[in-house]
Protein backbone atom coordinates (compact mmCIF):
# COMPACT_ATOMS: atom_id res chain seq x y z
CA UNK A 1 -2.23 36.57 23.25
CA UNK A 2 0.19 37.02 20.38
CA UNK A 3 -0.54 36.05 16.75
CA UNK A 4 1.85 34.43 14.33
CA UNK A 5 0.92 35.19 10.57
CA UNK A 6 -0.80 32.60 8.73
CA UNK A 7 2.06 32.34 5.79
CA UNK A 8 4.07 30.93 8.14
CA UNK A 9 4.03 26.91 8.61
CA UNK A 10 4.44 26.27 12.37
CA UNK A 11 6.67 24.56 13.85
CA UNK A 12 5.09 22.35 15.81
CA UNK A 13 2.65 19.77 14.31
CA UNK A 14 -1.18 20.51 14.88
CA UNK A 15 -3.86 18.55 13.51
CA UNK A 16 -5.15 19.03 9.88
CA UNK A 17 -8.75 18.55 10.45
CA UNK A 18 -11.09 21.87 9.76
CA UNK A 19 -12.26 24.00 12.47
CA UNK A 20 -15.94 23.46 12.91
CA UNK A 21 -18.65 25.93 11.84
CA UNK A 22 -21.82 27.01 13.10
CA UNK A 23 -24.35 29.71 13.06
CA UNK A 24 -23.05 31.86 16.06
CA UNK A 25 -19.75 30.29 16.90
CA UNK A 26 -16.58 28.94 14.97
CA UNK A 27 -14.83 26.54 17.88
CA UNK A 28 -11.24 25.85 17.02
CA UNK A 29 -9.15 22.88 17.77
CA UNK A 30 -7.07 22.91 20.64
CA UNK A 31 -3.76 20.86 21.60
CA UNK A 32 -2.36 20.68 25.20
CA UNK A 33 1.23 19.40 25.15
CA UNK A 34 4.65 20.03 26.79
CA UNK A 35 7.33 22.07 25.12
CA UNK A 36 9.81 19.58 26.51
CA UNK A 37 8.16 16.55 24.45
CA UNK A 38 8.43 18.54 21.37
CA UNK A 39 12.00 20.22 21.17
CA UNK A 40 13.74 16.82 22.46
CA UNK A 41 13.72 16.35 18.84
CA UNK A 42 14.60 19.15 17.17
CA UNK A 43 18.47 20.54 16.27
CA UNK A 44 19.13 23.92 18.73
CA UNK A 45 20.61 26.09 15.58
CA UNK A 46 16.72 25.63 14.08
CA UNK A 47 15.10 26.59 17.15
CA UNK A 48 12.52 29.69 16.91
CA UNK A 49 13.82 32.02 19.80
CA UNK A 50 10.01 32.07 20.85
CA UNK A 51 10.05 28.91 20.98
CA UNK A 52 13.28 28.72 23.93
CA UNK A 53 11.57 31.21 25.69
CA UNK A 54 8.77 28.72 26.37
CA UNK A 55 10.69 26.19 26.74
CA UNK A 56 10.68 26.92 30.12
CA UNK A 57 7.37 26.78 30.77
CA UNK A 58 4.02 25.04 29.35
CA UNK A 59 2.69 26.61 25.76
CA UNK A 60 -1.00 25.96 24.62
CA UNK A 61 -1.32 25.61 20.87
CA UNK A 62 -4.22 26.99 19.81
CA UNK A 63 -5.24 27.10 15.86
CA UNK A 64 -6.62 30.50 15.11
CA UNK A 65 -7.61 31.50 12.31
CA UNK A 66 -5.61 34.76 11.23
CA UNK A 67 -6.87 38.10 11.00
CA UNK A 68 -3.92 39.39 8.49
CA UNK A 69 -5.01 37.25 6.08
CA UNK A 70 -7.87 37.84 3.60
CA UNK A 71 -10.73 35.75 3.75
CA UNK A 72 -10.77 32.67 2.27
CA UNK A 73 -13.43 29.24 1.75
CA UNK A 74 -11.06 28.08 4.65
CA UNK A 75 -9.25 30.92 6.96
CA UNK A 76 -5.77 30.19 7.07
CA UNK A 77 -4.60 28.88 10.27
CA UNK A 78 -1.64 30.05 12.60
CA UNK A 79 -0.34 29.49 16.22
CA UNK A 80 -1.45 31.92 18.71
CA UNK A 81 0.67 32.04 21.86
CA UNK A 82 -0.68 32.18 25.16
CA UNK A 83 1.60 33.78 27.99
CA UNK A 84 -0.13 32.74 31.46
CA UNK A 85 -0.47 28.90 31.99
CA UNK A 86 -4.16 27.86 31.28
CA UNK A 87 -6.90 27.18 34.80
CA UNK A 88 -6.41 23.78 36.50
CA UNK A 89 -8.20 22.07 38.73
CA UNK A 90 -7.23 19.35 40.97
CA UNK A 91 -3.30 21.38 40.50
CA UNK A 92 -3.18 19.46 37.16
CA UNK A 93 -2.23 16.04 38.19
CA UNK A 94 -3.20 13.24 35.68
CA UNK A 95 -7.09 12.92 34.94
CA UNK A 96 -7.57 16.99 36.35
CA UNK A 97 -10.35 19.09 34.35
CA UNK A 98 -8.22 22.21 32.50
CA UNK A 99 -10.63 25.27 31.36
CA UNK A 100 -10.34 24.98 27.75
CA UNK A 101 -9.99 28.28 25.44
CA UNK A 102 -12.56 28.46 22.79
CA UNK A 103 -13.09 31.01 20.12
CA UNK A 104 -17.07 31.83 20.44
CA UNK A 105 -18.69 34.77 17.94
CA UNK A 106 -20.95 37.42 19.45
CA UNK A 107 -24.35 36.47 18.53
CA UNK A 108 -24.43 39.55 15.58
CA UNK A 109 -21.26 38.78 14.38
CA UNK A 110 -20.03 36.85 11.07
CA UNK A 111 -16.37 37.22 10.51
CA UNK A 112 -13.89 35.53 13.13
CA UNK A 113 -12.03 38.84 13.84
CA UNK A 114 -15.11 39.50 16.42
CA UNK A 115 -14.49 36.44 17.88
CA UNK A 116 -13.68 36.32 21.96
CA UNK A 117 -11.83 34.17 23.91
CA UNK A 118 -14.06 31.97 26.57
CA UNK A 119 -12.93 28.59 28.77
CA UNK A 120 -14.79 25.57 29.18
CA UNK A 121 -13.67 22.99 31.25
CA UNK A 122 -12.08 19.65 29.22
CA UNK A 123 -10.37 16.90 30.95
CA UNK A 124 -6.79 16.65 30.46
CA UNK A 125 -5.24 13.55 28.84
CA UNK A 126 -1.49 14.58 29.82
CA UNK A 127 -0.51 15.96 32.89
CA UNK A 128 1.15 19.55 32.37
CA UNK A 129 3.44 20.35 34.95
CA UNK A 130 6.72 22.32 34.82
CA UNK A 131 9.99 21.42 33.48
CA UNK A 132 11.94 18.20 35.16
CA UNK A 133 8.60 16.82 37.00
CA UNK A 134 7.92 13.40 35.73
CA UNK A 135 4.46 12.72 34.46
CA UNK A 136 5.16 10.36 31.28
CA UNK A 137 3.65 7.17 32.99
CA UNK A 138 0.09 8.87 32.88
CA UNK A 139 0.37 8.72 28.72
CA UNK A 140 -2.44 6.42 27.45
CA UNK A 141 -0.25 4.21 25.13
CA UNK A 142 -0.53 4.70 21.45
CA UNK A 143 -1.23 2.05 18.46
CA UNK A 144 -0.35 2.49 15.12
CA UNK A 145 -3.61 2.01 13.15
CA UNK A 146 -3.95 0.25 9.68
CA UNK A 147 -4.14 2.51 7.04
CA UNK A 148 -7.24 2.03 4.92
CA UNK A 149 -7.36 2.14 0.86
CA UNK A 150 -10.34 2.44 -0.38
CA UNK A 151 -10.74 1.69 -3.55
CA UNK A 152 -13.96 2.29 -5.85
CA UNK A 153 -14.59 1.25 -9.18
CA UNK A 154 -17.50 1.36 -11.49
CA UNK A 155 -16.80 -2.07 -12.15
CA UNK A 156 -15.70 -5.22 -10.19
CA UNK A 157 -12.29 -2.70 -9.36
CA UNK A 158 -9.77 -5.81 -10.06
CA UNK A 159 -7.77 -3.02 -11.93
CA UNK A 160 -7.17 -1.08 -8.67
CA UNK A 161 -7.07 -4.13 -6.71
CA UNK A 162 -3.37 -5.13 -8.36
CA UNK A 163 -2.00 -1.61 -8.02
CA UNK A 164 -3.08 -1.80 -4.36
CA UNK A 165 -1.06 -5.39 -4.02
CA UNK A 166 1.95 -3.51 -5.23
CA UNK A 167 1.66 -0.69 -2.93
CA UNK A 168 1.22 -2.88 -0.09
CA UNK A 169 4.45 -4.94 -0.79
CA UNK A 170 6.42 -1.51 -0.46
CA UNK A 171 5.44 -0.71 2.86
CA UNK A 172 6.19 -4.19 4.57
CA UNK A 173 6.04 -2.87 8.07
CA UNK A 174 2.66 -1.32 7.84
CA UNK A 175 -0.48 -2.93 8.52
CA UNK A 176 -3.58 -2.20 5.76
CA UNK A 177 -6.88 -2.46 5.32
CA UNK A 178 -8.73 -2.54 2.00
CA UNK A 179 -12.13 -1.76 1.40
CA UNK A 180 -13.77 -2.07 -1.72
CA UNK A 181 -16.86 -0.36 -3.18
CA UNK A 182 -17.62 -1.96 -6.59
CA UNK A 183 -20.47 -0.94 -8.81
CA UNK A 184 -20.29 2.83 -8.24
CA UNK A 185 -22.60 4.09 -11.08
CA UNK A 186 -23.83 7.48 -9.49
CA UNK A 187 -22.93 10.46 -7.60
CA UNK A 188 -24.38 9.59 -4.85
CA UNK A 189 -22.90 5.78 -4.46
CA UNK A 190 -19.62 8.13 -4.77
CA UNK A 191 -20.59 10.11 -1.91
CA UNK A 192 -21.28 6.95 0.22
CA UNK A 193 -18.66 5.55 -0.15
CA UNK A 194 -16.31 8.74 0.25
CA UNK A 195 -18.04 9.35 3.27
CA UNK A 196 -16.95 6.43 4.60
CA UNK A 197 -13.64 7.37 4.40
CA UNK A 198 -13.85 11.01 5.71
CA UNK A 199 -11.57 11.74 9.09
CA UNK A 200 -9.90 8.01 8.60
CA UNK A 201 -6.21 7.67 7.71
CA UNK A 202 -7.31 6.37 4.10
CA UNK A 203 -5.83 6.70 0.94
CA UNK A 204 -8.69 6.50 -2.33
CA UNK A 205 -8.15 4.70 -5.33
CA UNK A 206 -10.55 4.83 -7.96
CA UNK A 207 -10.95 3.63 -11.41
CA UNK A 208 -13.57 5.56 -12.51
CA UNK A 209 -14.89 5.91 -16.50
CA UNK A 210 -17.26 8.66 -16.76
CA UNK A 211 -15.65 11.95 -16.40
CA UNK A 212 -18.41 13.24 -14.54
CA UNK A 213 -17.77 10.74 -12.02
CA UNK A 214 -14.27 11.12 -11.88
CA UNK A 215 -14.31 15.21 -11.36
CA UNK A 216 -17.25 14.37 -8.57
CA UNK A 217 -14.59 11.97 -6.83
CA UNK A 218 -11.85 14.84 -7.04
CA UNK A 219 -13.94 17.33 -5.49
CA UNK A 220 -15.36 15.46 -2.91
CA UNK A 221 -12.07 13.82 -1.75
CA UNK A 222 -10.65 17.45 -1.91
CA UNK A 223 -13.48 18.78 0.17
CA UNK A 224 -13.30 16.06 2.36
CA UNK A 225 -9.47 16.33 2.57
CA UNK A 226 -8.46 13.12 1.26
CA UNK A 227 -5.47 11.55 -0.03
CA UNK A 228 -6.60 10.55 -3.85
CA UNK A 229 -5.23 8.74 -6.84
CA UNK A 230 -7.04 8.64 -10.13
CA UNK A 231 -5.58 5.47 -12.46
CA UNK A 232 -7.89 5.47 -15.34
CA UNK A 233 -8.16 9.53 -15.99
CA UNK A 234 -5.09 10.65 -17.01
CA UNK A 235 -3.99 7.39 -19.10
CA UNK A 236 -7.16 7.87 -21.14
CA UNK A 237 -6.82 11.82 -21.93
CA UNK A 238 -3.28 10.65 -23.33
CA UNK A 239 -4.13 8.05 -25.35
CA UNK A 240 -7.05 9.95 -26.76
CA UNK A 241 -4.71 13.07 -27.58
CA UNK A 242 -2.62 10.63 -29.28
CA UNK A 243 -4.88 9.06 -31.11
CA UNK A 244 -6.51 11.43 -32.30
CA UNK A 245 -10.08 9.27 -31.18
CA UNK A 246 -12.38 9.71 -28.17
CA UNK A 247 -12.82 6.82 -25.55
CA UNK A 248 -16.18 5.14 -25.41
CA UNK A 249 -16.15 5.32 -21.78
CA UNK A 250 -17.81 1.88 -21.26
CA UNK A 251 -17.60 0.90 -17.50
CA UNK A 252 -16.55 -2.50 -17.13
CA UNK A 253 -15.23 -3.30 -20.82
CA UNK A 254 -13.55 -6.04 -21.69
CA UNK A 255 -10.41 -6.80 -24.28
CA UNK A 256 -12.28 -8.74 -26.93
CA UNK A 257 -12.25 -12.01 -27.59
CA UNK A 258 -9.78 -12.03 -30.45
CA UNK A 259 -6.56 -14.80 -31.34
CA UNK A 260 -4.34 -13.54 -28.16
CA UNK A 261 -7.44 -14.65 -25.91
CA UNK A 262 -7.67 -18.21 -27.31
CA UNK A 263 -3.98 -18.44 -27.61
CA UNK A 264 -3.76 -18.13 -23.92
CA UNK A 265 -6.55 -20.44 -23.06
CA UNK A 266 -4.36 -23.10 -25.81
CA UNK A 267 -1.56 -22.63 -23.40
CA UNK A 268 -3.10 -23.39 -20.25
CA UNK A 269 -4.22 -26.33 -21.60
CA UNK A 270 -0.94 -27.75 -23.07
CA UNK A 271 0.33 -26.83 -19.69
CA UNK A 272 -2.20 -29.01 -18.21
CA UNK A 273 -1.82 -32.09 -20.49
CA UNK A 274 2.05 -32.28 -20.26
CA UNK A 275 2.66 -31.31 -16.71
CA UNK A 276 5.57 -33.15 -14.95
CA UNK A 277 6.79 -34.59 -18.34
CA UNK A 278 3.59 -36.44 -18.98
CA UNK A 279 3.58 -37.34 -23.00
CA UNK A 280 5.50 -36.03 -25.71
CA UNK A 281 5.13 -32.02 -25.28
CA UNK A 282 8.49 -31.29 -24.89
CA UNK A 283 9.69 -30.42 -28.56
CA UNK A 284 6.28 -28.46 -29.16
CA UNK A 285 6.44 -26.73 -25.60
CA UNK A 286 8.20 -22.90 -25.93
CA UNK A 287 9.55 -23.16 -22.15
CA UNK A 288 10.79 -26.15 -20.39
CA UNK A 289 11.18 -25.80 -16.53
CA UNK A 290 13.50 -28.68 -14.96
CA UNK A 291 13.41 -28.71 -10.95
CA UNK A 292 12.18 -31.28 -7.98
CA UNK A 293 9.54 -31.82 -6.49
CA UNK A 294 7.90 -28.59 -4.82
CA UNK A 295 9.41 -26.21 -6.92
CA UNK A 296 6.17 -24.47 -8.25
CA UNK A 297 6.70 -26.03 -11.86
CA UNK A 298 3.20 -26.98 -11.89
CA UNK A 299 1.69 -23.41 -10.93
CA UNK A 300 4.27 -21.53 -12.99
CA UNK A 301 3.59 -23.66 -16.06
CA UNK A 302 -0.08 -22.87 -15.64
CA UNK A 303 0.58 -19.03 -14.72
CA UNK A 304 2.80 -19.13 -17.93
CA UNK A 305 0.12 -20.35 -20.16
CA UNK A 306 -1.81 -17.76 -18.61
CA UNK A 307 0.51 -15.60 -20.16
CA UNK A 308 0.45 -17.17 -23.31
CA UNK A 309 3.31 -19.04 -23.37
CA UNK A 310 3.34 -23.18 -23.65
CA UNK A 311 5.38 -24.47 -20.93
CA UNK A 312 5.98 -27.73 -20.12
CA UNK A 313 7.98 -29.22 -17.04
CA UNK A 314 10.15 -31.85 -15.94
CA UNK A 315 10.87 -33.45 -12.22
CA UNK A 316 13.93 -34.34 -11.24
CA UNK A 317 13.53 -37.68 -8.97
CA UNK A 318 16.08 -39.39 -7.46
CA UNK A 319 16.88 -42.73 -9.29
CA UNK A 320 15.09 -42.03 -12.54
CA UNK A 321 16.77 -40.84 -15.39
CA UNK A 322 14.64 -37.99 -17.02
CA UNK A 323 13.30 -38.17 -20.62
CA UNK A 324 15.66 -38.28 -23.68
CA UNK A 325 13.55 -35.57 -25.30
CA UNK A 326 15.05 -33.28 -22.70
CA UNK A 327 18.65 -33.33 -23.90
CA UNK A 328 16.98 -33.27 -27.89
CA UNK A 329 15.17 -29.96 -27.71
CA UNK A 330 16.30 -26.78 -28.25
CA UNK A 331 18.65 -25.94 -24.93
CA UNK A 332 17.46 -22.60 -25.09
CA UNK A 333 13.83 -22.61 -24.08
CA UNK A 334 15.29 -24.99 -20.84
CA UNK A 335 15.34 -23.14 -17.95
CA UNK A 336 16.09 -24.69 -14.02
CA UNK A 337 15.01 -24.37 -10.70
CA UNK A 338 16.09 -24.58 -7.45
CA UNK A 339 15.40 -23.59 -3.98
CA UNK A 340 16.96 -23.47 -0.53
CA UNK A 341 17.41 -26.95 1.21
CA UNK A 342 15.64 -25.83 4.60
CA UNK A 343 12.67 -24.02 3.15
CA UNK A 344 12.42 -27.25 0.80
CA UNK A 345 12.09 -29.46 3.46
CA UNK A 346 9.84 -27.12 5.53
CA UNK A 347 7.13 -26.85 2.28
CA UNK A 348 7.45 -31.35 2.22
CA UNK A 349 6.66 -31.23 5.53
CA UNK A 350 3.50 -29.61 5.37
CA UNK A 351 2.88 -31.70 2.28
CA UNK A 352 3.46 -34.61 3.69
CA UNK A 353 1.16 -33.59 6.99
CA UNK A 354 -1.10 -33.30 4.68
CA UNK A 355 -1.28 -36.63 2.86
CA UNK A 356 -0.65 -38.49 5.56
CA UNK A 357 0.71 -41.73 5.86
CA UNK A 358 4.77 -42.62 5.89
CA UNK A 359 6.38 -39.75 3.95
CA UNK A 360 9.51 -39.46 5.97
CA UNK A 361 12.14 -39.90 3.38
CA UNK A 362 10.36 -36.99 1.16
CA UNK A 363 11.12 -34.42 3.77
CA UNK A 364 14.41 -35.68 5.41
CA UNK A 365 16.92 -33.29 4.74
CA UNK A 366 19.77 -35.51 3.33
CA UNK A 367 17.58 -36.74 0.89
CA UNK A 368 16.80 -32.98 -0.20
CA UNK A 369 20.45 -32.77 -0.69
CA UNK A 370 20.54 -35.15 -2.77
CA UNK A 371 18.20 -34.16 -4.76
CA UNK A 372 19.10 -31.00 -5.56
CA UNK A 373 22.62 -32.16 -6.44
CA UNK A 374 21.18 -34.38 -9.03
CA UNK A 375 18.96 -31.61 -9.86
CA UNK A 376 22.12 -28.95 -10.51
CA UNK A 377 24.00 -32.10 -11.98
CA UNK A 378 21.07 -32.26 -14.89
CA UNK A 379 21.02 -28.03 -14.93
CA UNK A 380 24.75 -27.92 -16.19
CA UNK A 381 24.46 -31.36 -18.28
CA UNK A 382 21.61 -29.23 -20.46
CA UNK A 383 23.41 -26.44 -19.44
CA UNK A 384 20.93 -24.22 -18.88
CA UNK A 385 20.13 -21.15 -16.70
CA UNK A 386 19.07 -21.55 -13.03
CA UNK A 387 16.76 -19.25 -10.61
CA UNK A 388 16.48 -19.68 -7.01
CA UNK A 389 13.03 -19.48 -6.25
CA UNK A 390 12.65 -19.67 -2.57
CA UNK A 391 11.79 -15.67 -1.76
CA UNK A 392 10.51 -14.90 -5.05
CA UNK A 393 6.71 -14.95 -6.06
CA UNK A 394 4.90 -16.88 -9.19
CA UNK A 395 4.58 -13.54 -11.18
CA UNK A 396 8.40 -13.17 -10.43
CA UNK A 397 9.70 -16.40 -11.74
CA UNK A 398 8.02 -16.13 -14.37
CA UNK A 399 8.65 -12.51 -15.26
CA UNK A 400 12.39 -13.93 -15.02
CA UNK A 401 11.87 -16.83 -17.16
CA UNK A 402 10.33 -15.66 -19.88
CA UNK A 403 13.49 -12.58 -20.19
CA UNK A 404 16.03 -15.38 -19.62
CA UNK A 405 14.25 -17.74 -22.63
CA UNK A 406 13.87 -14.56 -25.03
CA UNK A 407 17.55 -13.48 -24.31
CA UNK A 408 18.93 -16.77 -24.92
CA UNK A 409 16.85 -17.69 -28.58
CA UNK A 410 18.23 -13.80 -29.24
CA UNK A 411 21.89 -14.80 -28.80
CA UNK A 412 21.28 -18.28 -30.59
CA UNK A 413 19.47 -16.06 -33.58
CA UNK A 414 22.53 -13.68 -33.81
CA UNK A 415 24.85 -16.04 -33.66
């Protein structure tokens, strides 16, 4: 059996997890595979010469930990090499038992370098056989599991909960799972929950105020091996240094209640009493959003006001002129919408499912056309700027509004 030094990373990928520990043995991990499988994919010029050699025949893996290396919490790990092909039984067809190597201590011994080399019988999931023999319909199929974020707060964890949103949307083609564990107030409601985690492909988010909580969660997800990400830590050490004043570290504390919290909840409810052009709002409103029907004017009005802006909003409906307060306002709070005529008449449709009853002309698709050329007609009469909204989210369009408003009362103020 030939060792390869620790320092060096091997080539082939073996699995992270820890060997196991016990009183009077330390059994390492083993991987069966076929060379073939893994230097399909690798370029020749980067090829280890060991690594050719064996390419014509089968190569155990084993993890071992190294002897050159000084002892450590966690023994490095290298690849040891073995030269003779491993025991089979049943001449290693698919299901066969292979004697497994194992790394067992002497009963007086402590340190792995008196470890010796015993087999135990395992049952093969591949089929190792030499080069060229086809075996690869015996390969139990493999799923791509959901990767889990946890994320723990000592709170309700609605701060964590948006950054996790945004992850999610960058990774379209993977599937997630999020767990949450809310109202962690002690060490050990950290170490439940962490433990929950351990040996899963899971990612921990925490937003944790107590620093003695938050140095608990680092160690244990390092011990444990964890992917971590700590959102509340590092942003409050800044501020502090800045500032020149500790944080009170109160889990769970709200922005008070001060004239930006009641100007918001003003603005939801002016959104509320002049949606679709209802009364006279128009002059006192700070946004105006012109579109048809099933547009999201209603929803971005009120996500708006949640924002603290007054927004008020105007349909466009075929046959009736809109308001003359429209074209007396200031043009530059007016901003249009429009969508796609397919996805417009796919959203009436379930609308008009919905409510039943003949709705026919609301969803036929000629009629959509029409409307949104009376719609764009209005849009350049005001002349005002226009955002498609068809793939775009609430938070968005409204991110986009608000920049477009804001640049154009900059250009009218400079002008």
């Amino acid at each position: 059996m030939e060792e390869v030094p620790g320092a060096e990373r091997p080539l082939l990928a073996l699995d992270e997890q820890p060997a196991l520990t016990g009183q009077n043995q330390e059994r390492l991990l083993i991987r069966l595979g076929v060379v073939d499988a893994a230097l399909a994919g690798l370029e020749h010029g980067h090829i280890d010469p060991e690594l050719r050699e064996l390419d014509r025949r089968i190569a155990v893996l084993v993890r071992e930990p190294t002897r050159r290396a000084p002892r450590l919490r966690r023994e490095p790990l290298g690849i040891a090499h073995v030269d003779d092909e491993p025991t089979f039984r049943d001449r290693g067809k698919p299901g066969a038992t292979v004697l497994e190597p194992r790394f067992v201590h002497e009963p007086d011994s402590g340190t792995p370098s008196d470890a010796r080399l015993s087999y135990e019988p395992v049952t093969s999931l591949l089929c190792l056989e030499e080069r060229g023999a086809s075996c690869r319909g015996s390969l139990p199929r493999v799923t791509k599991a959901p990767v889990e974020l946890h994320v723990i707060s000592d709170s309700t964890g609605e701060t964590a909960v948006r950054l996790v949103h945004a992850l999610e949307a960058q990774f379209p083609g993977q599937e997630f799972e999020e767990i949450r564990h809310p109202r962690v107030e002690t060490v050990d409601d950290l170490q439940l929950a962490l433990n929950r985690a351990k040996g899963r492909p899971a990612v921990i988010i925490y937003t944790l105020v107590h620093p003695e909580l938050r140095e608990a969660a680092r160690t244990l997800c390092r011990r444990y091996r964890l992917h971590y990400c700590d959102l509340l830590g590092h942003p409050i050490d800044a501020v502090a240094r800045v500032a020149g004043v500790a944080a009170q570290m109160t889990p769970g504390a709200r922005a008070p209640l001060d004239s930006t919290y009641f100007k918001r909840i003003a603005a939801i409810e002016f959104a509320v009493k002049y949606d679709d052009g209802v009364g006279a709002g128009l002059h006192e409103a700070e946004i105006v959003l012109v579109g048809v029907s099933r547009t999201s004017k209603t929803p971005l009005s009120m996500y708006l006001g949640y924002l603290g802006y007054k927004a008020a909003n105007v349909p466009v409906v075929k046959g009736i002129e809109p308001p003359s307060a429209l074209f007396e306002i200031d043009q530059s709070k007016i901003v249009g919408l429009t969508i796609d005529a397919a996805r417009l008449q796919e959203i009436r449709r379930q609308r008009a499912a919905r409510l039943g009853g003949n709705q026919r002309a609301y969803a036929e698709l000629l009629e959509i056309y029409a409307e949104l050329e009376q719609a764009a007609t209005l849009h350049r009469r005001v002349g005002c700027p226009v955002i498609e909204i068809s793939e775009l989210s609430i938070e968005e369009i409204a991110a986009r509004v608000i920049r477009m408003v804001e640049r154009r009362r900059a250009e009218v103020a400079a002008s």
